[in-house]
C-alpha atoms as a PDB file:
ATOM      1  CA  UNK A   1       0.000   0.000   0.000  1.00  0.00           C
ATOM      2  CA  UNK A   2       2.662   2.464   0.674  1.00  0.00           C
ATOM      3  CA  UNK A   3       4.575   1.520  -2.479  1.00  0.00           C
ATOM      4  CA  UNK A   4       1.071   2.512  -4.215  1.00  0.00           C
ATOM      5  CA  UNK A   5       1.073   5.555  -2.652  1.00  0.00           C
ATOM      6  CA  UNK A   6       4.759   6.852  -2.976  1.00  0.00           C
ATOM      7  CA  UNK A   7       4.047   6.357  -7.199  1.00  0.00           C
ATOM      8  CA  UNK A   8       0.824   8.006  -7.098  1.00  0.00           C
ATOM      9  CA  UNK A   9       1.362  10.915  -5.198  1.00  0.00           C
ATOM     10  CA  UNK A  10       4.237  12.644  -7.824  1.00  0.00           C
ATOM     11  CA  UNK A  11       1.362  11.736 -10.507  1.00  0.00           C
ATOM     12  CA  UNK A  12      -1.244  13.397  -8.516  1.00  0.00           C
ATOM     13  CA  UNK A  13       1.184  16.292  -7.923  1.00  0.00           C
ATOM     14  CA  UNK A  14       2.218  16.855 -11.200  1.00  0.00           C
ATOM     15  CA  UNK A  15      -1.687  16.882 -12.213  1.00  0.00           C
ATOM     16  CA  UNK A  16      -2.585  19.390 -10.063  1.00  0.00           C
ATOM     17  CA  UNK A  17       0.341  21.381 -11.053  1.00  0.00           C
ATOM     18  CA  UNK A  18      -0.557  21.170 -15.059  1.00  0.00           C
ATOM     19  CA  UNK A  19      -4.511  21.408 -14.175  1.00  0.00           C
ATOM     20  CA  UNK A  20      -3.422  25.182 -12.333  1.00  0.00           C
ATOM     21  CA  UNK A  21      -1.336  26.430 -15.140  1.00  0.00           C
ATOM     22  CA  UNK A  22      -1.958  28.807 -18.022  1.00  0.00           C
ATOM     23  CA  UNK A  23      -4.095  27.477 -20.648  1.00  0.00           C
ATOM     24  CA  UNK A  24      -2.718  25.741 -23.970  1.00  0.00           C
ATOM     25  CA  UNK A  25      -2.983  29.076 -25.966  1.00  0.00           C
ATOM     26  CA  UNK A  26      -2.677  27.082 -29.435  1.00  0.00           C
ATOM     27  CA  UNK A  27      -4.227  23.482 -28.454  1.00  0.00           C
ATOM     28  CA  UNK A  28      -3.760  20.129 -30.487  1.00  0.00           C
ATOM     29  CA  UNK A  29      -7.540  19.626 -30.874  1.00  0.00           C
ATOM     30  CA  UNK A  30      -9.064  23.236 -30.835  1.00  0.00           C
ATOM     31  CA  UNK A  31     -12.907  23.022 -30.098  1.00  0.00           C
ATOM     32  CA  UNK A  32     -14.107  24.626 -33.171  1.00  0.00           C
ATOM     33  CA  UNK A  33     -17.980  24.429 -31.771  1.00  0.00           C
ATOM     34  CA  UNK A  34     -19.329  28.217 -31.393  1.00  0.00           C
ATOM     35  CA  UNK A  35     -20.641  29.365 -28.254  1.00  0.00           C
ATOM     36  CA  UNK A  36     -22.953  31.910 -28.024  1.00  0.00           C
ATOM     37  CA  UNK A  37     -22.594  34.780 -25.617  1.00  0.00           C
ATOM     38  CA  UNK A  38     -25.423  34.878 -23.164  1.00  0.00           C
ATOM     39  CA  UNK A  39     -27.347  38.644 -23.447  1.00  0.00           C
ATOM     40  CA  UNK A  40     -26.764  40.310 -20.623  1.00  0.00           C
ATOM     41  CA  UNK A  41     -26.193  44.256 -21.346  1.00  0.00           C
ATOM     42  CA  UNK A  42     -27.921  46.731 -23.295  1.00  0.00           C
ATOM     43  CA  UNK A  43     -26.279  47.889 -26.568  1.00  0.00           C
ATOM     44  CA  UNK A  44     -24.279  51.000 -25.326  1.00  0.00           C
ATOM     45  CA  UNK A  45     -20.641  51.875 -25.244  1.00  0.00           C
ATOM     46  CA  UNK A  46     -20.800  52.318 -21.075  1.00  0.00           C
ATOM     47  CA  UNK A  47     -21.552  48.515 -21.399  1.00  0.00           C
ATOM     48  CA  UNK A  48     -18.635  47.933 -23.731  1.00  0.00           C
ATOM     49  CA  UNK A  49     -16.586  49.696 -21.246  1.00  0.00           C
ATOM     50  CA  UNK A  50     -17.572  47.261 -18.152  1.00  0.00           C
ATOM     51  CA  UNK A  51     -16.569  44.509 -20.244  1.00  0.00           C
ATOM     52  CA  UNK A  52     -13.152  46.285 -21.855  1.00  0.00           C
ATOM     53  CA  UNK A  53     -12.404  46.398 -18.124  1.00  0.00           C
ATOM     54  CA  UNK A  54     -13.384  43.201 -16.734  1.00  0.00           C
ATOM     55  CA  UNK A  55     -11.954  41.259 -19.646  1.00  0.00           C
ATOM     56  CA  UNK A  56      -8.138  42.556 -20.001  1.00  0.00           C
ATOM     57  CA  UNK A  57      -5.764  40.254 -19.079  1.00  0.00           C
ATOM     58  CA  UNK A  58      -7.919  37.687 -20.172  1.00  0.00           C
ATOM     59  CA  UNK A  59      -5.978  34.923 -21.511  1.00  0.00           C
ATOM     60  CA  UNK A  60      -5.649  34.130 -25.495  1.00  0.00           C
ATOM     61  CA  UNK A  61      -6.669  30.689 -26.660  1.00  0.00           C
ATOM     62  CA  UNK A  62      -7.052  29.652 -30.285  1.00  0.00           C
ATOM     63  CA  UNK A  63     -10.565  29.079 -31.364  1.00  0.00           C
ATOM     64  CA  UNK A  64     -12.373  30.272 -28.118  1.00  0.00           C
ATOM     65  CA  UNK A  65     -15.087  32.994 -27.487  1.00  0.00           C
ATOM     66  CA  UNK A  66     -15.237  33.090 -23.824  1.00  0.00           C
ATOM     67  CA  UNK A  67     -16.780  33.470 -21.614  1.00  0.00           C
ATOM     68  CA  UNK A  68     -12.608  33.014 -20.114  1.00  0.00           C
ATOM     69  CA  UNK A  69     -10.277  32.270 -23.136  1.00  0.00           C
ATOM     70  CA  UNK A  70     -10.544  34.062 -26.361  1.00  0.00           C
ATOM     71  CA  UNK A  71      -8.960  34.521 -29.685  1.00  0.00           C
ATOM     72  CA  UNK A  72      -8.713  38.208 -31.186  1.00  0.00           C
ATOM     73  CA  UNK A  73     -12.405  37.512 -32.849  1.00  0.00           C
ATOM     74  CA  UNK A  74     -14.118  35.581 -29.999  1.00  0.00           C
ATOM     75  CA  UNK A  75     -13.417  38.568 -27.925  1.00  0.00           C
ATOM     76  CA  UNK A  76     -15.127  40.711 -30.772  1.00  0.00           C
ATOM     77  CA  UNK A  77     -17.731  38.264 -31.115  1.00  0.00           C
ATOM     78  CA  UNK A  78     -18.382  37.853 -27.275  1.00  0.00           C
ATOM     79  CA  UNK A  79     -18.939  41.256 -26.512  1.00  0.00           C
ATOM     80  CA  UNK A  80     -20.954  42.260 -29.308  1.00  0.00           C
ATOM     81  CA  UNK A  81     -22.916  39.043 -28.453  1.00  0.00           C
ATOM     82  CA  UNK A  82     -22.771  40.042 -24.913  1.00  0.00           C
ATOM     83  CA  UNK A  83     -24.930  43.022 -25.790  1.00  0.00           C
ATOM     84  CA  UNK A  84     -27.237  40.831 -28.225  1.00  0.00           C
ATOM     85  CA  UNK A  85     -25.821  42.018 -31.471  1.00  0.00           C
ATOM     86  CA  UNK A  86     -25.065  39.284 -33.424  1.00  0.00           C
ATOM     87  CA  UNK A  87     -21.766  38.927 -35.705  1.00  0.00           C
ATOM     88  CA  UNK A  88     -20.045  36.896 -37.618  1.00  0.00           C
ATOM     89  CA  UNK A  89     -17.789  34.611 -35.791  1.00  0.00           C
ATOM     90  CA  UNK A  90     -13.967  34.928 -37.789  1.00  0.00           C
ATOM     91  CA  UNK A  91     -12.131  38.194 -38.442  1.00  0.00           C
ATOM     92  CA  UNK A  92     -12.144  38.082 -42.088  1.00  0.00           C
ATOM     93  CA  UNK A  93     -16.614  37.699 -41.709  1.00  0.00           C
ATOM     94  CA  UNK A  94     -16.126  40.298 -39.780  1.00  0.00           C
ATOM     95  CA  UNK A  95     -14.688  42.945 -41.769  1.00  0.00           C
ATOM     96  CA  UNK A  96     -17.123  42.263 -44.724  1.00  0.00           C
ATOM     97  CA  UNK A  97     -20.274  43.247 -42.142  1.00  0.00           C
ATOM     98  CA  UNK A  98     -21.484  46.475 -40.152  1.00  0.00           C
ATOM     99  CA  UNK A  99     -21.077  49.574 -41.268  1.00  0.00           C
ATOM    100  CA  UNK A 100     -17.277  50.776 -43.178  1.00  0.00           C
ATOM    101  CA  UNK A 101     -16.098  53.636 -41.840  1.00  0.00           C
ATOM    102  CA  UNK A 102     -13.072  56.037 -42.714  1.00  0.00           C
ATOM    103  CA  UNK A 103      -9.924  55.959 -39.950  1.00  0.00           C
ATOM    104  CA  UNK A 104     -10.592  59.267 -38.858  1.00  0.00           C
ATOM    105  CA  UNK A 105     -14.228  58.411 -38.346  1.00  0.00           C
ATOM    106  CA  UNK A 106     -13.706  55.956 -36.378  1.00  0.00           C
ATOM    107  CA  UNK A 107     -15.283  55.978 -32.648  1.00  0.00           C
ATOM    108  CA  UNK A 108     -15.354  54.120 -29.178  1.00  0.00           C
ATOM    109  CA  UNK A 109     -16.101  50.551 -30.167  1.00  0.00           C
ATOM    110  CA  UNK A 110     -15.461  50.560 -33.671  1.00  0.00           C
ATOM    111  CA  UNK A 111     -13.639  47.446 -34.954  1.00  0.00           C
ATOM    112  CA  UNK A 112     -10.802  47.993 -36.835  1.00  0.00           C
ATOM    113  CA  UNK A 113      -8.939  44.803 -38.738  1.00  0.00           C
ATOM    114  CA  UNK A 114      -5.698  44.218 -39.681  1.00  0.00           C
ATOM    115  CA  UNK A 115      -4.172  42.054 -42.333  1.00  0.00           C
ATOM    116  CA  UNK A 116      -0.689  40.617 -40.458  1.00  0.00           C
ATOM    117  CA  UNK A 117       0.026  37.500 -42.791  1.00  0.00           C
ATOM    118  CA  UNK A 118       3.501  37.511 -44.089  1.00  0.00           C
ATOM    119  CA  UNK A 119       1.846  35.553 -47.216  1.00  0.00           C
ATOM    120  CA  UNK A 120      -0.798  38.212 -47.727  1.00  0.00           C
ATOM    121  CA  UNK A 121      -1.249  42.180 -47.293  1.00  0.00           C
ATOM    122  CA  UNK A 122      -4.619  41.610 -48.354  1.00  0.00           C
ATOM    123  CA  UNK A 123      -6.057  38.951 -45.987  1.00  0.00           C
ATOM    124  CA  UNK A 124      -7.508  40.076 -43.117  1.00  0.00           C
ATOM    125  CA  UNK A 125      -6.335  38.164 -39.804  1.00  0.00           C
ATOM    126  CA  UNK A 126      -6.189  40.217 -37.013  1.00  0.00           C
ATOM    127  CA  UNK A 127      -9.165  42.379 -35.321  1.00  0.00           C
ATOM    128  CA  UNK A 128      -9.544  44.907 -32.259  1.00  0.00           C
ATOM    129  CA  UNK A 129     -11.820  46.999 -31.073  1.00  0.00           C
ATOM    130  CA  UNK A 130     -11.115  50.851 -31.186  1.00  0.00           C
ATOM    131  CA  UNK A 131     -11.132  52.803 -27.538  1.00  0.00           C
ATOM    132  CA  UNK A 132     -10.208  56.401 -28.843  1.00  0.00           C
ATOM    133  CA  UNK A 133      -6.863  58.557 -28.690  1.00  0.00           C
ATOM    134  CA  UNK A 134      -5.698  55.526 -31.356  1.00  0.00           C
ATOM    135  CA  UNK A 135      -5.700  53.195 -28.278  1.00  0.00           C
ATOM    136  CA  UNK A 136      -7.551  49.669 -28.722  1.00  0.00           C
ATOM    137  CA  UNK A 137      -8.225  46.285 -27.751  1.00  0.00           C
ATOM    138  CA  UNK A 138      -7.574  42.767 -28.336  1.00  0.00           C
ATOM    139  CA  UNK A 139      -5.895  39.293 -27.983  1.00  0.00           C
ATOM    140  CA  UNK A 140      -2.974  39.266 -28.760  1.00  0.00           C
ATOM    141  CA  UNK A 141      -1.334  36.475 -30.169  1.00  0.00           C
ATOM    142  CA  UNK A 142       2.343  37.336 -29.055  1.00  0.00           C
ATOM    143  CA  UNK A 143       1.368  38.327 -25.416  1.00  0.00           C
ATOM    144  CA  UNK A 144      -1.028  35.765 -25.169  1.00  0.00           C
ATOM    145  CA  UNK A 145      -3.991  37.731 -23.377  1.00  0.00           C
ATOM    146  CA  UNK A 146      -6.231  40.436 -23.849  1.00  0.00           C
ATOM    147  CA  UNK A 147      -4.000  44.044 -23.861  1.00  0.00           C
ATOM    148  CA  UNK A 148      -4.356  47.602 -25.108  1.00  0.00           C
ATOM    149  CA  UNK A 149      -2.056  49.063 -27.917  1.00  0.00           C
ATOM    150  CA  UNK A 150      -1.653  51.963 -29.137  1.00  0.00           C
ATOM    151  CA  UNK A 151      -2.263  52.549 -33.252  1.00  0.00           C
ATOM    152  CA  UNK A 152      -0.309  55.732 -33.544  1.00  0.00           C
ATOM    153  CA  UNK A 153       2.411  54.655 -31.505  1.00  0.00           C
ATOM    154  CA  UNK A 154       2.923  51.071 -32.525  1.00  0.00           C
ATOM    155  CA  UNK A 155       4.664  50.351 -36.208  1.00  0.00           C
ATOM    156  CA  UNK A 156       3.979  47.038 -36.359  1.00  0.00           C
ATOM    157  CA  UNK A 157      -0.439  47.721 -36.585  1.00  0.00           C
ATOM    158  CA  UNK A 158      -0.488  51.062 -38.114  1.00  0.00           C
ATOM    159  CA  UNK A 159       1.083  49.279 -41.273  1.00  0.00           C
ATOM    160  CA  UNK A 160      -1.275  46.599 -41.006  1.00  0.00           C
ATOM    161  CA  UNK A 161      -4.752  48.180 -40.791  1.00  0.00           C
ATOM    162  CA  UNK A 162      -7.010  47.620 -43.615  1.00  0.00           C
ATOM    163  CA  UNK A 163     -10.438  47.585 -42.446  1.00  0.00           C
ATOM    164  CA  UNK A 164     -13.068  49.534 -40.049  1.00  0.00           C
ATOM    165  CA  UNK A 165     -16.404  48.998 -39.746  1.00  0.00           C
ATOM    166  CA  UNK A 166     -19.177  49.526 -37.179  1.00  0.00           C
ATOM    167  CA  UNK A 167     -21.436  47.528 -35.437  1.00  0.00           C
ATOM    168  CA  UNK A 168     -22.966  49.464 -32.345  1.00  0.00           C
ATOM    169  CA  UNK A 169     -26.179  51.242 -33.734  1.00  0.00           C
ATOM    170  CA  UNK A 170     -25.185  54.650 -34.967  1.00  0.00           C
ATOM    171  CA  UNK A 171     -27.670  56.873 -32.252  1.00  0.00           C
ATOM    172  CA  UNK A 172     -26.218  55.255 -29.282  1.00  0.00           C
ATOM    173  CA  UNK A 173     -22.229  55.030 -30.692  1.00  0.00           C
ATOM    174  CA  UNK A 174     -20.514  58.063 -28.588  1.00  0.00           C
ATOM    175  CA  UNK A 175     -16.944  58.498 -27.274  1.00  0.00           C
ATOM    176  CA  UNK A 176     -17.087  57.095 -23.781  1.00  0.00           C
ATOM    177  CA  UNK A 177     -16.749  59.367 -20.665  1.00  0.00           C
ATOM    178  CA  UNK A 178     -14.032  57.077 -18.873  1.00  0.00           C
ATOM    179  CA  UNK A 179     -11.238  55.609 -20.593  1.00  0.00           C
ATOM    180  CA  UNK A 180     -11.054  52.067 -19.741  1.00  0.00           C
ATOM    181  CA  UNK A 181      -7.355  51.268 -20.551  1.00  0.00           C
ATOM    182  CA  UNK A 182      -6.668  53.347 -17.150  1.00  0.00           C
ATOM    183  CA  UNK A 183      -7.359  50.060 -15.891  1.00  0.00           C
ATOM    184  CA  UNK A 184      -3.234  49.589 -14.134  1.00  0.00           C
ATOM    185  CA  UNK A 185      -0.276  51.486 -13.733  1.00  0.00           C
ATOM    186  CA  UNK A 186       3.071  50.297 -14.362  1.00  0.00           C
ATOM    187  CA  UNK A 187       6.441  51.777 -12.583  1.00  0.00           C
ATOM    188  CA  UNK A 188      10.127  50.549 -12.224  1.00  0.00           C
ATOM    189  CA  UNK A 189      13.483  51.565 -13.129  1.00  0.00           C
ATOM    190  CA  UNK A 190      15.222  55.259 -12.042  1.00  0.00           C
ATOM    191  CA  UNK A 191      16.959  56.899 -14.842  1.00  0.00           C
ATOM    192  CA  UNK A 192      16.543  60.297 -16.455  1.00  0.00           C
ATOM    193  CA  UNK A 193      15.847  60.124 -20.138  1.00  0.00           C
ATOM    194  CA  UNK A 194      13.479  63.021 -22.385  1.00  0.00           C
ATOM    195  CA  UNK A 195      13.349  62.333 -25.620  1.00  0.00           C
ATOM    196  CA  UNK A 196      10.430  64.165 -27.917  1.00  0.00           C
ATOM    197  CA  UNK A 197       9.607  62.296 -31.307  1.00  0.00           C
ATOM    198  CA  UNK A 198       7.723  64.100 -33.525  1.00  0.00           C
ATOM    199  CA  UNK A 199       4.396  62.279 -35.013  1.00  0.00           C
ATOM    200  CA  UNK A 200       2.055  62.663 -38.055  1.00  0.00           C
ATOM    201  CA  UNK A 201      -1.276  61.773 -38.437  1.00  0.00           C
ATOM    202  CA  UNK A 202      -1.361  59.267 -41.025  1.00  0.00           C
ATOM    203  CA  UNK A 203      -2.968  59.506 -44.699  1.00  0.00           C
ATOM    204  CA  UNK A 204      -5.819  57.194 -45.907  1.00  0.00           C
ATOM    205  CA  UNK A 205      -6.379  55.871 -49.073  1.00  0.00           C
ATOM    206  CA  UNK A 206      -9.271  53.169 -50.083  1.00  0.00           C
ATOM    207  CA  UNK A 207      -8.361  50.079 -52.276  1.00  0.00           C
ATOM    208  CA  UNK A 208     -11.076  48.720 -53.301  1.00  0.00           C
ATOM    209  CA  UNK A 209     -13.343  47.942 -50.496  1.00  0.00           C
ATOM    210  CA  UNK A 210     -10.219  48.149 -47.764  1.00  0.00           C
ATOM    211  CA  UNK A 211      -8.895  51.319 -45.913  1.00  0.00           C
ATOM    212  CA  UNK A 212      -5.243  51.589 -46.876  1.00  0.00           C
ATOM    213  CA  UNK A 213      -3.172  53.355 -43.906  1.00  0.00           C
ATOM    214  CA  UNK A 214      -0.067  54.696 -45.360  1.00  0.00           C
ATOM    215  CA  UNK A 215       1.519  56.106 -42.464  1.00  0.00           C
ATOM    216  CA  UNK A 216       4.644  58.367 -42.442  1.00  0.00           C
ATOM    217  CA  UNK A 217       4.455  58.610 -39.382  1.00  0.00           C
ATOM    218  CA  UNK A 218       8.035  58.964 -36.928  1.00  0.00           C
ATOM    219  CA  UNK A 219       7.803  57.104 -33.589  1.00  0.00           C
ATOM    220  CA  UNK A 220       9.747  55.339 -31.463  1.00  0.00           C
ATOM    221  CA  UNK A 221      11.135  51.687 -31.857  1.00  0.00           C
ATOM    222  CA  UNK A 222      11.527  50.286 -28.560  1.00  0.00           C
ATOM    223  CA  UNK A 223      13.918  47.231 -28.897  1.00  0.00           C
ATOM    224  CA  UNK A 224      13.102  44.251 -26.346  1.00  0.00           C
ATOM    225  CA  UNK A 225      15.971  44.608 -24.215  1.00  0.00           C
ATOM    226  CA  UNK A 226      14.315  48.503 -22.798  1.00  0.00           C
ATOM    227  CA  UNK A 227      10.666  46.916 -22.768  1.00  0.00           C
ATOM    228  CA  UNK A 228       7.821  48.205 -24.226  1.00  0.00           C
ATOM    229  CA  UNK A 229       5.577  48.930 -20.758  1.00  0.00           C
ATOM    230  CA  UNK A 230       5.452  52.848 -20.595  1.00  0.00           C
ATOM    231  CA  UNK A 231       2.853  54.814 -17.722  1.00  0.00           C
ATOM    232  CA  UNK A 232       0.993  57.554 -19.287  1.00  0.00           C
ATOM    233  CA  UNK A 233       1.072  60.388 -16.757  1.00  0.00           C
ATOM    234  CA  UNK A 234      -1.203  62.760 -19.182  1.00  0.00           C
ATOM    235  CA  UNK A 235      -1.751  64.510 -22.543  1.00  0.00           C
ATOM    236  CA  UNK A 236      -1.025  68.473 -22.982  1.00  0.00           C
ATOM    237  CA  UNK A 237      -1.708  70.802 -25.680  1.00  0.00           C
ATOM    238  CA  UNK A 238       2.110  72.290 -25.895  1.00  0.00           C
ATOM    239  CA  UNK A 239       4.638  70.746 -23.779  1.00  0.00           C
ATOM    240  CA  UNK A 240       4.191  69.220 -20.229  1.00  0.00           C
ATOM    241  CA  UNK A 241       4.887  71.938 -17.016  1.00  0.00           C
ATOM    242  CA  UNK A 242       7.980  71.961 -16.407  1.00  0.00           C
ATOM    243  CA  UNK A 243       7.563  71.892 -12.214  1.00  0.00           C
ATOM    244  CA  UNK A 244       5.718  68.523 -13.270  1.00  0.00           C
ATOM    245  CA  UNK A 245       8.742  66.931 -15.382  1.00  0.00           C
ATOM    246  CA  UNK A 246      11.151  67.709 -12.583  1.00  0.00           C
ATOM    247  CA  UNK A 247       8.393  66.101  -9.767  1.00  0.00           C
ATOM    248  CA  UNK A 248       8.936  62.760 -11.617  1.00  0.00           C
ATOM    249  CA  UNK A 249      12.840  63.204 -11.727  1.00  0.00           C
ATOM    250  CA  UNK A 250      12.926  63.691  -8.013  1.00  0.00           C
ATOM    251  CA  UNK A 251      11.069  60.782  -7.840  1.00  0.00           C
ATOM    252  CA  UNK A 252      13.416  58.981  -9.470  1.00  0.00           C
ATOM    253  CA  UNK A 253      11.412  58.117 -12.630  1.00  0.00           C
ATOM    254  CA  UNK A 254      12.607  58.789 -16.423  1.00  0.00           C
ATOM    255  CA  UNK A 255      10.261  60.221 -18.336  1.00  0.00           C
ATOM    256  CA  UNK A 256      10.171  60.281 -22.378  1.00  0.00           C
ATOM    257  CA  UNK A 257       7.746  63.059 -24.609  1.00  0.00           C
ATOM    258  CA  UNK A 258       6.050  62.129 -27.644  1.00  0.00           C
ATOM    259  CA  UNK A 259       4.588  64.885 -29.665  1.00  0.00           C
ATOM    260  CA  UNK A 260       1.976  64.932 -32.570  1.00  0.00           C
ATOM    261  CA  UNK A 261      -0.397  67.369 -34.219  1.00  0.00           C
ATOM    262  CA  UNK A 262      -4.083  66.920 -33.243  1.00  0.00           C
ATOM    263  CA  UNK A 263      -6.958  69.739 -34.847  1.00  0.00           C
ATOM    264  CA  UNK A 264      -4.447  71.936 -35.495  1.00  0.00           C
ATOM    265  CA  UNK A 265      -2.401  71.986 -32.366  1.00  0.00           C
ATOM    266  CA  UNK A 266       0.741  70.106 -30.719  1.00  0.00           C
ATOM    267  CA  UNK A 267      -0.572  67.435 -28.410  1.00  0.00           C
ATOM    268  CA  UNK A 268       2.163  65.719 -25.892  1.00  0.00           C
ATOM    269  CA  UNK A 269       2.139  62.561 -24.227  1.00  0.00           C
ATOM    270  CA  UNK A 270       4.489  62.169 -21.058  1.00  0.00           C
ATOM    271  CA  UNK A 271       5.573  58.668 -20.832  1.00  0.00           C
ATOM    272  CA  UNK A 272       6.719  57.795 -17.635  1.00  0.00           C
ATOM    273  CA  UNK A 273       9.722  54.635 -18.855  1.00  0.00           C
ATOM    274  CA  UNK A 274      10.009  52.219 -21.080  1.00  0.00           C
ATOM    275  CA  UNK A 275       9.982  49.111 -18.799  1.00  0.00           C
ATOM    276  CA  UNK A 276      10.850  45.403 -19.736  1.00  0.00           C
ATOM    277  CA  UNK A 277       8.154  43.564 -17.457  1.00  0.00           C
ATOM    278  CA  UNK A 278       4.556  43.942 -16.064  1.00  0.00           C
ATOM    279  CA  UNK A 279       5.439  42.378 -13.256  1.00  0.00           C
ATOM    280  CA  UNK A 280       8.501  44.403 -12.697  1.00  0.00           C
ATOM    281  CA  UNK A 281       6.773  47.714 -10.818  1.00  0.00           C
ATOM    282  CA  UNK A 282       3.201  46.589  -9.643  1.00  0.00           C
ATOM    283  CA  UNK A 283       4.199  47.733  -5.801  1.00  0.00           C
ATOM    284  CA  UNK A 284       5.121  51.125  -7.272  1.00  0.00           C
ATOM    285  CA  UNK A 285       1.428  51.434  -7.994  1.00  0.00           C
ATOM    286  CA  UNK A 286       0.383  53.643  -5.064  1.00  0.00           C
ATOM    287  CA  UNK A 287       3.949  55.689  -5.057  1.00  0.00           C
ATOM    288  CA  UNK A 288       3.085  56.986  -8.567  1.00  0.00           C
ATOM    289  CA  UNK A 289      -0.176  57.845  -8.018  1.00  0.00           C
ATOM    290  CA  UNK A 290      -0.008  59.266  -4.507  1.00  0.00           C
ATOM    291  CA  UNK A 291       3.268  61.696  -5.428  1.00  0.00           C
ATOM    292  CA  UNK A 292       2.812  61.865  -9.117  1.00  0.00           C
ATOM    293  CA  UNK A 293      -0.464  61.647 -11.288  1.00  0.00           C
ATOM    294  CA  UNK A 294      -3.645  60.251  -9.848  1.00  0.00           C
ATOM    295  CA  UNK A 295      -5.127  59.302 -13.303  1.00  0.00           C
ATOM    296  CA  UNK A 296      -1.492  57.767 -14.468  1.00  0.00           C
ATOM    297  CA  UNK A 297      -1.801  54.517 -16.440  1.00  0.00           C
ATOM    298  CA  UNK A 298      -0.069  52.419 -18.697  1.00  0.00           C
ATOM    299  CA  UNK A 299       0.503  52.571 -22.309  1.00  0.00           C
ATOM    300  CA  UNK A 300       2.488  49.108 -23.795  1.00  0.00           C
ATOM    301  CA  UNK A 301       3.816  50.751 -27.124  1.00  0.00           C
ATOM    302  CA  UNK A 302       5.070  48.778 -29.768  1.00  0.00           C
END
């Protein structure tokens, strides 16, 4: 009996262990079988918002819709569903329903689609859904959950978006109140570093029945070795008060300044990093916000 024991208990253990771990984000046998949302909002962008919130960090499985897992089109397709509009299922169905809209059209809720094949620049694989400020949501395959990025700030998406359309009826679609990505705040290293990069707001051409970005836009590149995790401290029309900028140096935070024209006038963004991990500054949460910037959050720019 005790022989029985000693060989089942490292099986037992090691079950546990794998039965507690992150989910198989591309599984052998994906469960194809479509499960539809239960209804349990009201079509509005304030309910959009609850979920935005609840749902980040959610993790990224292949094939799933939720109501825990999701791939960048289940999440789509579960909170549309969520609110009892019905769409399409994939990405590429996606893009080919609701209503096309231009880029600079584009409001809270909006989904926007992106084409990130290396075999195609054409086929539409990717989708997210659009928060304002060029900020959005999805999975993401790479980070493997639910995240914000940033279209004006990331290369890799900008180049990539082809398609926007809109599925929240038209009389209830406004720019939320709250901004949902100010969901966590991200703080670590203790170096001073300004650097102000200059952006453009990118030019929009149709192709057929695809929005074309071309963006010459300049941003910054952050390489993987200086992270990509940045915390927003605020936007300013001109540049950021200077008694501000030297509060977060005597903190003992670098700070970086990205500039861009916005209706005319010079918007900045003061980005409190760049930062390698998530995990890296969680317990600097309360320092940032009790000394710094109350509304502070973070911006992952890629």
């Amino acid at each position: 009996m005790k022989k029985l024991t000693y060989i089942l208990l490292p099986i037992l253990a090691l079950f546990l262990l794998t039965a507690c771990g992150k989910p198989d984000h591309h599984p052998r046998n994906p469960n194809y079988s479509i499960k539809k949302p239960k209804v349990v909002y009201t079509p509005s962008t304030k309910n959009l918002g609850k979920m935005v919130k609840k749902l980040n960090g959610s993790p990224y499985v292949w094939a799933e819709e939720g109501p825990y897992n999701f791939d960048c089109s289940g999440y789509t397709y579960y909170m549309y569903g969520s609110m009892g509009i019905n769409i399409p299922r994939v990405a590429r169905n996606q893009a080919k329903a609701g209503k096309r809209i231009e880029f600079k059209d584009l409001q809270y809720g909006d989904l926007i689609f992106f084409a990130t094949s290396k075999s195609s620049s054409k086929k539409i694989t990717h989708v997210g859904m659009y928060l304002g400020d060029g900020w959005f949501t999805h999975a993401s395959t790479k980070k493997h959950e639910v995240i914000y990025s940033n279209l004006f700030t990331s290369p890799y998406y900008k180049k990539r978006l082809r398609v926007c359309r809109r599925y929240l009826p038209t009389s209830k679609t406004k720019i939320a109140s709250t901004k949902p990505w100010k969901a966590k705040t991200i703080l670590s290293e203790s170096v001073q570093v300004q650097t102000t990069v200059q952006l453009q707001k990118p030019q929009m051409t149709t192709s057929g029945k695809a929005i074309v970005i071309k963006v010459p836009m300049k941003e910054i590149e952050q390489t993987s070795s200086k992270g990509n995790f940045y915390v927003q401290v605020g936007s300013f029309v001109g540049k950021p008060n200077s008694d501000l900028l030297y509060t977060i140096t005597r903190k003992g935070f670098r700070y970086k300044i990205i500039q861009f024209p916005k209706a005319g006038k010079s918007i900045s963004k003061l980005l409190i990093g760049p930062y390698v991990k998530r995990d890296e500054a969680v317990n600097a949460l309360s320092k940032v916000r009790a000394q710094i910037q109350k509304d502070a959050f973070i911006a992952e720019i890629r």
